[in-house]
Protein backbone atom coordinates (compact mmCIF):
# COMPACT_ATOMS: atom_id res chain seq x y z
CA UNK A 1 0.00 0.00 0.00
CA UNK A 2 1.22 3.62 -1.24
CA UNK A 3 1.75 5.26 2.37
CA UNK A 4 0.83 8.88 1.94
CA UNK A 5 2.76 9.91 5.42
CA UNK A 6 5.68 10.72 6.12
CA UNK A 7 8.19 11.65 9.22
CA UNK A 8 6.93 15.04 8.90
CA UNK A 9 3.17 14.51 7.43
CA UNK A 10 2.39 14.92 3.54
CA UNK A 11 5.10 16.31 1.87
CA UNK A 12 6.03 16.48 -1.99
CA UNK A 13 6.07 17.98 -5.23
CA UNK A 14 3.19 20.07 -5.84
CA UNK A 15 0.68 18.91 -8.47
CA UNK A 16 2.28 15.42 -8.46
CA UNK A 17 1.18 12.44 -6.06
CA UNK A 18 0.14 12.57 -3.27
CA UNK A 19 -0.01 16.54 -3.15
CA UNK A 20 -2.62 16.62 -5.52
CA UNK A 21 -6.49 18.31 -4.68
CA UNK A 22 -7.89 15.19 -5.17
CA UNK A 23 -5.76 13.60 -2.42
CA UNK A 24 -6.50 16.95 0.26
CA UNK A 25 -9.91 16.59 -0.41
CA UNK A 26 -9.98 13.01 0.20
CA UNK A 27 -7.66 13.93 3.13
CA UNK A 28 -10.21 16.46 4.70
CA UNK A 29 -13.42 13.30 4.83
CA UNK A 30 -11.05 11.00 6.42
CA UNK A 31 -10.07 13.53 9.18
CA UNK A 32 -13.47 14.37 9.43
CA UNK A 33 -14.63 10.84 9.62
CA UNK A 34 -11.87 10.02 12.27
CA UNK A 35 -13.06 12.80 14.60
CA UNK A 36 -16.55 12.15 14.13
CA UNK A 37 -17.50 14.71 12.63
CA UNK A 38 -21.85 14.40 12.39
CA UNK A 39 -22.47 17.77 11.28
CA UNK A 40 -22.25 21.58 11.58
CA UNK A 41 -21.22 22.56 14.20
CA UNK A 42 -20.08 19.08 16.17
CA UNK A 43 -16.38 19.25 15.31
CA UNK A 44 -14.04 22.18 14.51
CA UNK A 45 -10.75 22.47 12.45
CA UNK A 46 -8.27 25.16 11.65
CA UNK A 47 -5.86 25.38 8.65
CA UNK A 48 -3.29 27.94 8.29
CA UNK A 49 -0.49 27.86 5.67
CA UNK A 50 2.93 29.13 4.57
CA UNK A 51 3.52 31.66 1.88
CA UNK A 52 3.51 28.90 -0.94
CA UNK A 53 1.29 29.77 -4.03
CA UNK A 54 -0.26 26.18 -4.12
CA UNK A 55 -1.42 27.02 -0.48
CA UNK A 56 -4.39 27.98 -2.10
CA UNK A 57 -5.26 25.09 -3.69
CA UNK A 58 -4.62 22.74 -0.68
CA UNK A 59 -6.42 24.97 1.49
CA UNK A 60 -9.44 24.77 -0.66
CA UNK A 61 -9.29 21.17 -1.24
CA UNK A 62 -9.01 20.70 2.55
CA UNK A 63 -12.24 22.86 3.32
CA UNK A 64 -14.35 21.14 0.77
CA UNK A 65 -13.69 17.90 2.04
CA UNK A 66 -14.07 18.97 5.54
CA UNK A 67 -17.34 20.64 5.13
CA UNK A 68 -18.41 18.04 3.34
CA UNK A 69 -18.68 15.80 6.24
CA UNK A 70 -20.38 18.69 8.72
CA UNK A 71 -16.92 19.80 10.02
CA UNK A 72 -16.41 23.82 10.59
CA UNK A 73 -13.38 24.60 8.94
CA UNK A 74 -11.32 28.38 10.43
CA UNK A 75 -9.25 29.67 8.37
CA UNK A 76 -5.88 31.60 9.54
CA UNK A 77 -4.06 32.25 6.51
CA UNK A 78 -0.19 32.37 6.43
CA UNK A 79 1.02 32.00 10.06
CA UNK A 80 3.84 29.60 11.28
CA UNK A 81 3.24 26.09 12.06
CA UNK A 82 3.74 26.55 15.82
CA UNK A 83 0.69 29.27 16.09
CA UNK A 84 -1.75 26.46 14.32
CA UNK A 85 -0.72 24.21 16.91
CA UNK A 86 -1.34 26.95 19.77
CA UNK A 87 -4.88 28.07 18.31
CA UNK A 88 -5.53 24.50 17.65
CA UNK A 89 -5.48 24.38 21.35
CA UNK A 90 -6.90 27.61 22.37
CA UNK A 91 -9.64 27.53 20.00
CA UNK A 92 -10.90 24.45 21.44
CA UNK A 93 -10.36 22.44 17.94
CA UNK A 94 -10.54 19.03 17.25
CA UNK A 95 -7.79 19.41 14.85
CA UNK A 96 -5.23 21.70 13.06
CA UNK A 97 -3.76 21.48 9.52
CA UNK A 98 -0.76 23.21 8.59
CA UNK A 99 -0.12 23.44 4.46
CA UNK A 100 3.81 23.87 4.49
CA UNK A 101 7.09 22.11 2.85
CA UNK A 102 9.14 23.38 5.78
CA UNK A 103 12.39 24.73 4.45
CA UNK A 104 11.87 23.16 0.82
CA UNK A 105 11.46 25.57 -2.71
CA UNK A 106 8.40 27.09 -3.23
CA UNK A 107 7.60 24.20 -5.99
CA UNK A 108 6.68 21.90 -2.81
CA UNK A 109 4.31 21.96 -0.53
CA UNK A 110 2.69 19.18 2.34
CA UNK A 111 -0.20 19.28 5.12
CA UNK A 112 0.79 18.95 8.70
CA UNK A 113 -2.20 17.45 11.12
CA UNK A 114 -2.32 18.43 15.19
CA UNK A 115 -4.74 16.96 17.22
CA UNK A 116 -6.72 19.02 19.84
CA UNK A 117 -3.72 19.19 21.94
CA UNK A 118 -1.42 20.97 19.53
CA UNK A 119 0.41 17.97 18.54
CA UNK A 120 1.26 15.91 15.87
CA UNK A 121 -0.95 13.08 14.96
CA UNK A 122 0.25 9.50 16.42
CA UNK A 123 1.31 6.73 13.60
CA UNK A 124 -1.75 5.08 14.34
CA UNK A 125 -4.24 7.90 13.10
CA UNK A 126 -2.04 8.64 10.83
CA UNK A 127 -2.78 5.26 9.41
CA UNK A 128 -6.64 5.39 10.12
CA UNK A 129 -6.69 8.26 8.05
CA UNK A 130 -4.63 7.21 5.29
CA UNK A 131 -6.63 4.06 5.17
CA UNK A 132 -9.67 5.87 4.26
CA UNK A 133 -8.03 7.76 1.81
CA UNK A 134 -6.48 5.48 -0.59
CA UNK A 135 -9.30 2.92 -0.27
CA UNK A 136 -11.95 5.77 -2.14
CA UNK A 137 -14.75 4.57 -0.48
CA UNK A 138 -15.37 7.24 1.69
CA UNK A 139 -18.94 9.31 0.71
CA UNK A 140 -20.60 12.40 2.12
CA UNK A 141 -24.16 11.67 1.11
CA UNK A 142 -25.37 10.93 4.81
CA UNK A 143 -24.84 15.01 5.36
CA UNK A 144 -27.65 16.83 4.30
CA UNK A 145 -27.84 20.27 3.10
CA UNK A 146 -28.43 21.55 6.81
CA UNK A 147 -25.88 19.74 8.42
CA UNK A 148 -22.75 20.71 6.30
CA UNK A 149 -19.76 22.52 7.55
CA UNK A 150 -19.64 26.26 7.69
CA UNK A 151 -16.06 27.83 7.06
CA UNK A 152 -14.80 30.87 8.99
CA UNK A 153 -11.69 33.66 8.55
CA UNK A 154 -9.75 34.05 11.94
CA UNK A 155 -9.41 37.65 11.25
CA UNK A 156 -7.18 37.78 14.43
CA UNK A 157 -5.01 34.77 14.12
CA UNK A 158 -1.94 36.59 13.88
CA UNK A 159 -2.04 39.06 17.10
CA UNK A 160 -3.56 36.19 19.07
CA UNK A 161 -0.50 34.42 18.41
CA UNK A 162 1.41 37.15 18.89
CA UNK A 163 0.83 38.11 22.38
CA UNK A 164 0.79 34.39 23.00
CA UNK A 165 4.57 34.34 21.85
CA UNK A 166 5.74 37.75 24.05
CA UNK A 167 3.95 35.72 27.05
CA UNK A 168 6.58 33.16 27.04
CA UNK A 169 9.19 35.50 27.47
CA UNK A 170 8.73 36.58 31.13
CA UNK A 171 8.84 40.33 30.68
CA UNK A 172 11.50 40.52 28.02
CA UNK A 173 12.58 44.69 27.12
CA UNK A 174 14.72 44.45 23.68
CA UNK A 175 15.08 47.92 24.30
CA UNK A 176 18.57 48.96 23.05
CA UNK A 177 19.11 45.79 20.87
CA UNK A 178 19.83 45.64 17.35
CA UNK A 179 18.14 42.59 15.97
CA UNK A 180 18.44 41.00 12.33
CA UNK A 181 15.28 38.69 11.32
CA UNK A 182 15.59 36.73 8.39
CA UNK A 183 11.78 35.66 7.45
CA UNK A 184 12.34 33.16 5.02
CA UNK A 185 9.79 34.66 2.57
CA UNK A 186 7.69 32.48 4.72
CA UNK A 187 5.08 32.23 7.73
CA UNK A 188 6.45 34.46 9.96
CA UNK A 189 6.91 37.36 7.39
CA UNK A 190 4.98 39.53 9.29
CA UNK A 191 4.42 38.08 12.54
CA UNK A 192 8.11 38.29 13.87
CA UNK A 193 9.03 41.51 13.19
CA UNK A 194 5.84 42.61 15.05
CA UNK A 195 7.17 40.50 18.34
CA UNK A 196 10.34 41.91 18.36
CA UNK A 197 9.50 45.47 17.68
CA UNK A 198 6.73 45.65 20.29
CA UNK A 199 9.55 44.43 22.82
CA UNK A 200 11.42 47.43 21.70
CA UNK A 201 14.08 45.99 19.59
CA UNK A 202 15.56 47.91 16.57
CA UNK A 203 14.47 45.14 14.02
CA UNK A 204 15.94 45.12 10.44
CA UNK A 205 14.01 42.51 8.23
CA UNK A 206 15.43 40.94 5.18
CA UNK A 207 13.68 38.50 3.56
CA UNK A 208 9.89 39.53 4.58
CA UNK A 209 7.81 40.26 0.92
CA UNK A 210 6.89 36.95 -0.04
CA UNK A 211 5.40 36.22 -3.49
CA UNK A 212 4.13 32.82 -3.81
CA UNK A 213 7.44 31.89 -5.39
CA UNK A 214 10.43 32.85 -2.99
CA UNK A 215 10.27 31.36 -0.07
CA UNK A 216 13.37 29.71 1.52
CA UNK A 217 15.43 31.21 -1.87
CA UNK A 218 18.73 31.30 -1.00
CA UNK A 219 17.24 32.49 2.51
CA UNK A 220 16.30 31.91 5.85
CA UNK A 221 17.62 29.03 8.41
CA UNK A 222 19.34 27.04 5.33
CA UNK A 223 21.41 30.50 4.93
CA UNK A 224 22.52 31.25 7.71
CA UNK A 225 25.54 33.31 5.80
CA UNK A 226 23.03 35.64 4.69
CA UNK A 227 21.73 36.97 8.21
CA UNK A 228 25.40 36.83 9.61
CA UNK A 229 26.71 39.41 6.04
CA UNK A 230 23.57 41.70 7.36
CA UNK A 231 24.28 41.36 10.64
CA UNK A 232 27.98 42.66 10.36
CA UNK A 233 27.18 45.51 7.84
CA UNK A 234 24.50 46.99 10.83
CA UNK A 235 26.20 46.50 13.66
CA UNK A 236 23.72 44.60 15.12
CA UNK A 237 23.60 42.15 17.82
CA UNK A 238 22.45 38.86 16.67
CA UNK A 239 20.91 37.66 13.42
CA UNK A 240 17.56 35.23 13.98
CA UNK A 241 16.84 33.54 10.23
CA UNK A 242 13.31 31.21 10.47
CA UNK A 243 12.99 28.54 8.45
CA UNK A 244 9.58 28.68 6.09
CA UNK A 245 7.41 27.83 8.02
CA UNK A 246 8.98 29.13 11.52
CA UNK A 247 8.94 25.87 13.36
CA UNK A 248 13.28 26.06 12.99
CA UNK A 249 15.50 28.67 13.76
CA UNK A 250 19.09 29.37 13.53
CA UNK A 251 21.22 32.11 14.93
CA UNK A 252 24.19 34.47 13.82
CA UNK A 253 26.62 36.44 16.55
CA UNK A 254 27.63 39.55 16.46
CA UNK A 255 30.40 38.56 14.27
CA UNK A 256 28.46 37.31 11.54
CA UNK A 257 29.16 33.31 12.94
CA UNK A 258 26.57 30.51 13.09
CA UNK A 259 24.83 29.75 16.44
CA UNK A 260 22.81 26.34 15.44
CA UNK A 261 20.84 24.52 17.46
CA UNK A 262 22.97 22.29 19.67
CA UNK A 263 25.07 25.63 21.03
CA UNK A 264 21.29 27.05 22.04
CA UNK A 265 20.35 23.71 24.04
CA UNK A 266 23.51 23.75 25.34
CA UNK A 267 23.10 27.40 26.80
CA UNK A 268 19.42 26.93 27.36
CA UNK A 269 19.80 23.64 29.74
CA UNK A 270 22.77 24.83 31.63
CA UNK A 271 20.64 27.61 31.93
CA UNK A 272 17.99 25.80 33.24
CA UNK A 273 19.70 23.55 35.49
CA UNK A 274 20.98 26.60 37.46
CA UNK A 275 17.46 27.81 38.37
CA UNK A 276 16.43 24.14 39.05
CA UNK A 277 14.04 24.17 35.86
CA UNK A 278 15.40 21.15 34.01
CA UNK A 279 12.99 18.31 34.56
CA UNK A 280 14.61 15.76 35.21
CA UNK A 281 17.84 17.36 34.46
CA UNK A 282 17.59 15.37 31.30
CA UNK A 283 18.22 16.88 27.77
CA UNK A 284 16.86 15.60 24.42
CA UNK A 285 18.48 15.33 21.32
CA UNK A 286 18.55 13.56 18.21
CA UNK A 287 21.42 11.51 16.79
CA UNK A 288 22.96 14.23 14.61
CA UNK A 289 23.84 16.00 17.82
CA UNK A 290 27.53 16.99 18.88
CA UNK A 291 29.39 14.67 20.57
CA UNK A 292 31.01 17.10 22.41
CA UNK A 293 27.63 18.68 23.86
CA UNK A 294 26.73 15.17 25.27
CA UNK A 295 30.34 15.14 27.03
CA UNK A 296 29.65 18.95 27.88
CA UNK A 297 25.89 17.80 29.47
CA UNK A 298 27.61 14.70 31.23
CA UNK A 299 30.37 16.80 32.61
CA UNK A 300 27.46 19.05 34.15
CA UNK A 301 25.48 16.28 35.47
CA UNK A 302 22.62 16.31 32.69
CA UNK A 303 21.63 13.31 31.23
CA UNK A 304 20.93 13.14 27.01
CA UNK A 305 18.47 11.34 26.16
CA UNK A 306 19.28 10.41 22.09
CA UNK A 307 16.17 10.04 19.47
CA UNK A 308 15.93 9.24 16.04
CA UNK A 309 16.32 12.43 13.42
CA UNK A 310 12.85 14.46 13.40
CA UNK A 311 11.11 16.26 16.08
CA UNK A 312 8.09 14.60 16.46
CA UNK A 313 10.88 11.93 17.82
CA UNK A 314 12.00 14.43 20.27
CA UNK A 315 8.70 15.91 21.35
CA UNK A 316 7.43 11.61 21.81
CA UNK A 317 10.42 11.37 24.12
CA UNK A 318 9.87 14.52 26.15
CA UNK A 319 5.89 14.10 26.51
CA UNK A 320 7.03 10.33 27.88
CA UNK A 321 9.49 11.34 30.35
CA UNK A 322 8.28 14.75 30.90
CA UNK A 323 10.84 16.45 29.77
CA UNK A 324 11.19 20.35 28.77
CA UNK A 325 13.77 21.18 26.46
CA UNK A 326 14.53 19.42 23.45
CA UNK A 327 15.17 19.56 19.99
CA UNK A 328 18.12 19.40 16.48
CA UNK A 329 21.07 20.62 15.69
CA UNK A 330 18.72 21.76 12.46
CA UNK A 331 17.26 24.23 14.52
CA UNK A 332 14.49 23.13 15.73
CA UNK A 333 13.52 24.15 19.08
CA UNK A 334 11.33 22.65 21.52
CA UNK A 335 10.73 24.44 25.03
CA UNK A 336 7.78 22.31 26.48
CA UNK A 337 7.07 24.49 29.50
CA UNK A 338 5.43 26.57 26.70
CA UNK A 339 5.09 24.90 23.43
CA UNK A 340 3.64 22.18 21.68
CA UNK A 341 5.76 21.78 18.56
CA UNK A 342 9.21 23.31 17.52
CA UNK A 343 8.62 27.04 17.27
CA UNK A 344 11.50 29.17 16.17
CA UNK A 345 9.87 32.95 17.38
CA UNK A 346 9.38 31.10 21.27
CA UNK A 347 12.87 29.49 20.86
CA UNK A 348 14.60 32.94 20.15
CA UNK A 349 12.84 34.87 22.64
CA UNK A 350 14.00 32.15 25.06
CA UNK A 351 18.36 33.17 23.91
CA UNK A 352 17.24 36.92 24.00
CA UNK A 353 15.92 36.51 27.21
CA UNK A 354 19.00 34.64 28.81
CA UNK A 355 21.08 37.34 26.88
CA UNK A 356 19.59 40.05 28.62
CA UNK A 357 19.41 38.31 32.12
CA UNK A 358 22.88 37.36 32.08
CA UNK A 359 24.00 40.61 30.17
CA UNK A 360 26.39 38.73 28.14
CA UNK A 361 26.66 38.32 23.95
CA UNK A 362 25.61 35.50 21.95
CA UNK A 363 29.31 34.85 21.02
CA UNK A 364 29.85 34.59 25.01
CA UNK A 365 26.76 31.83 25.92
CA UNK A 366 27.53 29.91 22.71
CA UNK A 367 30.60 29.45 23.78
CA UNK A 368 29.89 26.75 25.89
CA UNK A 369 31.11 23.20 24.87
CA UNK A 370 33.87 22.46 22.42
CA UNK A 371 32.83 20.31 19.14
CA UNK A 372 34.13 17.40 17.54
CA UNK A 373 35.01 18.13 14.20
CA UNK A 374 31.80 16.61 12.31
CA UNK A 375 30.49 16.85 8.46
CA UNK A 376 26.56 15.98 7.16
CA UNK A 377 26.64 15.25 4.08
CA UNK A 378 23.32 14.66 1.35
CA UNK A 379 23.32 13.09 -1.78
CA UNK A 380 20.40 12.99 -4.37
CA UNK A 381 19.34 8.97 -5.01
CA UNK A 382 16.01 7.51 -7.51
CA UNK A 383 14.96 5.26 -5.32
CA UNK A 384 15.37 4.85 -1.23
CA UNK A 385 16.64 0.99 -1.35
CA UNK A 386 17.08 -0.24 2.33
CA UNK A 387 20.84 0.99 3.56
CA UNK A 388 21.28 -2.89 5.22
CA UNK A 389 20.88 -4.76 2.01
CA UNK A 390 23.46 -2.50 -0.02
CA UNK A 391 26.79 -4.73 0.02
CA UNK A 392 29.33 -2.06 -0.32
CA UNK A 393 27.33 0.44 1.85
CA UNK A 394 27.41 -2.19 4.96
CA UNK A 395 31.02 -2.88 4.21
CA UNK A 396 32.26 0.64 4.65
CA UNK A 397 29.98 1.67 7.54
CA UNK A 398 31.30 -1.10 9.37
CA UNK A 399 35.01 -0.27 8.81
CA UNK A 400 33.86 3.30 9.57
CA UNK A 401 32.33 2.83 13.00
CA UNK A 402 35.50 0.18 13.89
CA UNK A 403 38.09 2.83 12.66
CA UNK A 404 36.34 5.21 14.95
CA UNK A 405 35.42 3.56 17.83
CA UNK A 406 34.72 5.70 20.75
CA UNK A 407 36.05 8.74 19.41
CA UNK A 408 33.60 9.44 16.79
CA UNK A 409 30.11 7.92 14.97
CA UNK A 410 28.64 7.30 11.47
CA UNK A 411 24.99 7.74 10.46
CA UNK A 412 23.33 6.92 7.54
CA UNK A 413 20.33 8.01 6.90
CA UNK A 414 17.71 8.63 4.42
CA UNK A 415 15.69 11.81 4.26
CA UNK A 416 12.03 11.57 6.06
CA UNK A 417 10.27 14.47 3.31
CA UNK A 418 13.13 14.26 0.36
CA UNK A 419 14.57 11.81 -1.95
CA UNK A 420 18.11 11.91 -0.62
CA UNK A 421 20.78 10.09 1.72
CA UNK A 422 22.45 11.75 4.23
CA UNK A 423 25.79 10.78 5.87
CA UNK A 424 26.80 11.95 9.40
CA UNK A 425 30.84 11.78 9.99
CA UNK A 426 31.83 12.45 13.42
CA UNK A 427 35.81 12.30 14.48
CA UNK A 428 38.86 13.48 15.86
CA UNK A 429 40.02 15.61 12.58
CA UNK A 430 38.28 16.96 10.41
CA UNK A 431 40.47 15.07 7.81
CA UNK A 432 39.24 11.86 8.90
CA UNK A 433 35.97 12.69 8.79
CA UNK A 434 36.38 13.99 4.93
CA UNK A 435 37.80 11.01 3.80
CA UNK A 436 35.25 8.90 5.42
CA UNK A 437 32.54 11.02 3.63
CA UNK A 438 33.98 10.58 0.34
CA UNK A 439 34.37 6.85 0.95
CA UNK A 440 30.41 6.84 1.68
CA UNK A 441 29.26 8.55 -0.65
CA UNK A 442 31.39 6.50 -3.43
CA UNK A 443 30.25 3.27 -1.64
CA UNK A 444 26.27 4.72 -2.39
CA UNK A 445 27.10 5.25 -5.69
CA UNK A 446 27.92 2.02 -6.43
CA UNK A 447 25.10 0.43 -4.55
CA UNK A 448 22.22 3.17 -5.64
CA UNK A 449 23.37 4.39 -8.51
């Protein structure tokens, strides 16, 4: 059976299977059936979206299938993933779609489902849903005239979120601070430099007049470069750059260097261990993580919990061991004491706000564990054969992780939402851990093609 999900939802090439209307209309009865949905007024849903052009075909899709069934549909329009998961919640929803591709071009696009909660589905709606879907044997015809949905615009979806966001940052005053926000062309075009102005930062936004067509061009958290160049030419104090959708967020200091995710958990739960606000005094990651910020979280008596790669693997962990900081090297962000999902605009309020408490530079609280030299590395494949049955691939892993022992790691790894293999080389030298790359990726070609 064709499986329609993903690690992170519905993801693909737009007008090609599965992100198709047909399929988001089909997609909107099954979530409708799943939640039960008898008619107006009985079960709620909100969709917002990213800056995509095809947003507007999804989002239509979506409705009609969801009013179809008698499910009220509210519509938010372009705000970041992580404020459909809050109104999901607040707004006493039953569910909440979020039409994105993440960081991808413009020419993709996906549907993220939370459930009333704010989060992500489980596997096993997942699969209810996509059961009904591919079988095409769900019908509408029991919903009469006077029971179907009614759809709605959440004219204030943006400043609900917004004061939802400056409420998780304890009384944060920017005043004085020069701030550089890269918006991606995306979801938070608008939002973020709101937030940080009304906390009295100087704000300069690059990146903020979205067309349809550039989001994530040569922009955003994939570029960090870009925000750090800006950054230096202003004399400002930090560059924040959001992925397209917001949910990921990577920094720049002062001097125009990168600040990715593992430095800010590293800051953030030493941080937190100091005030006695670490649950558990447990960190999670995900196996792309430093090595040297699990020695760094050992040395300071904080256990690392490791996940698979993807944050829904990271938010599973933390909601099963109650844990409250998590999330990837990647940038993704997740601070449970006040969030759902990873949300980039929370997750930099959270640095600024240790910034200004501790009165020292981004430079200075990134500065905080020492990393072994380490290299990811993707590669474009047709087809996404299993890694364990490719003869040379097993060969040179295995020589890899031996040659390395306990002073480094290999991953291997396909992409959850692309078509593309990703190798992970962690080691003493950064010379080892080239060579071992270019052995990898040679031993793929061989074995893919």
């Amino acid at each position: 059976m064709t499986t329609l999900f993903g690690t992170d939802g519905i993801r693909g090439q737009t007008n090609a299977y599965p992100v198709i209307p047909e399929i988001a209309l089909s997609l909107g009865k099954a979530l409708a059936h799943v939640m039960e949905a008898k008619g107006h007024g009985t079960c709620k849903a909100l969709i917002g979206k990213d800056t995509r052009l095809s947003g507007y075909m999804l989002e239509t899709a979506l409705t009609s299938g969801l009013v179809s069934m008698g499910m009220d549909v509210f519509l938010a329009g372009p705000i970041p993933t992580p404020a459909v998961a809050h109104l999901t919640k607040t707004m006493n929803c039953d569910a909440g779609i979020m039409l994105t591709a993440s960081h991808n071009p413009f020419d993709d696009n996906g549907i993220k489902i939370f459930n009333s909660e704010g989060f992500k589905l489980s596997d096993e709606l997942e699969k209810k849903i996509e059961e009904h879907v591919l079988s095409g044997e769900l019908v509408s015809d029991h919903i009469r005239s006077d029971n179907l949905g009614k759809t709605y615009r959440v004219e204030d979806a943006r400043g609900r979120y917004i004061e939802y966001a400056k409420s998780t940052s304890r009384g944060l005053e920017l005043n004085g601070m020069k701030v550089v926000l890269d918006c991606a062309n995306g979801a938070a075009y608008q939002i973020a430099p709101w937030i940080f102005k009304e906390l009295g930062a100087e704000v300069i936004k690059i990146f903020a007049s979205p067309d349809g067509y550039n989001i994530n061009n040569s922009c955003g958290a994939l570029h960090p470069e870009t925000v750090g160049k800006v950054v230096v030419e202003n004399g400002a104090d930090l560059g924040i750059a959001f992925d397209g959708d917001a949910d990921r967020v990577v920094f720049c200091d002062a001097a125009g260097n990168e600040v990715d995710g593992d430095r800010v958990l590293a800051m953030c739960a030493l941080d937190l261990k100091s005030r006695d606000e670490l649950n558990h005094n447990t960190l999670v990651v995900t196996s792309m993580s430093n090595l040297g910020l699990v020695r760094k979280m050992e040395e300071n008596g904080i256990n690392v919990k490791t996940t698979d790669v993807g944050d829904r693997f990271v938010i599973e962990a933390m909601r099963a061991g109650n844990f409250n900081l998590g999330g990837e090297k990647s940038g993704h962000l997740i601070f449970a004491d006040y969030a759902t999902t990873g949300d980039g605009i929370v997750g930099a309020l959270q640095v600024l706000r240790l910034m200004r408490e501790t009165g020292k530079s981004l430079r200075e609280l990134a500065d905080c564990f020492d990393e072994y030299p380490q290299k990811l590395h993707s590669m474009q494949v047709g087809v996404k054969k299993p890694v364990e049955e490719q003869p040379t691939m097993v060969a040179e892993i295995g020589a890899c992780k031996e040659a390395l022992g306990e002073e480094g790691r290999v991953i291997v790894r396909y992409s959850g939402t692309e078509n593309k293999i990703r190798f992970l080389v962690e080691a003493p030298s950064i010379e080892t851990v080239d060579s071992w790359i270019e052995r990898l990726c040679a031993a793929a070609k061989k074995d893919l093609g």
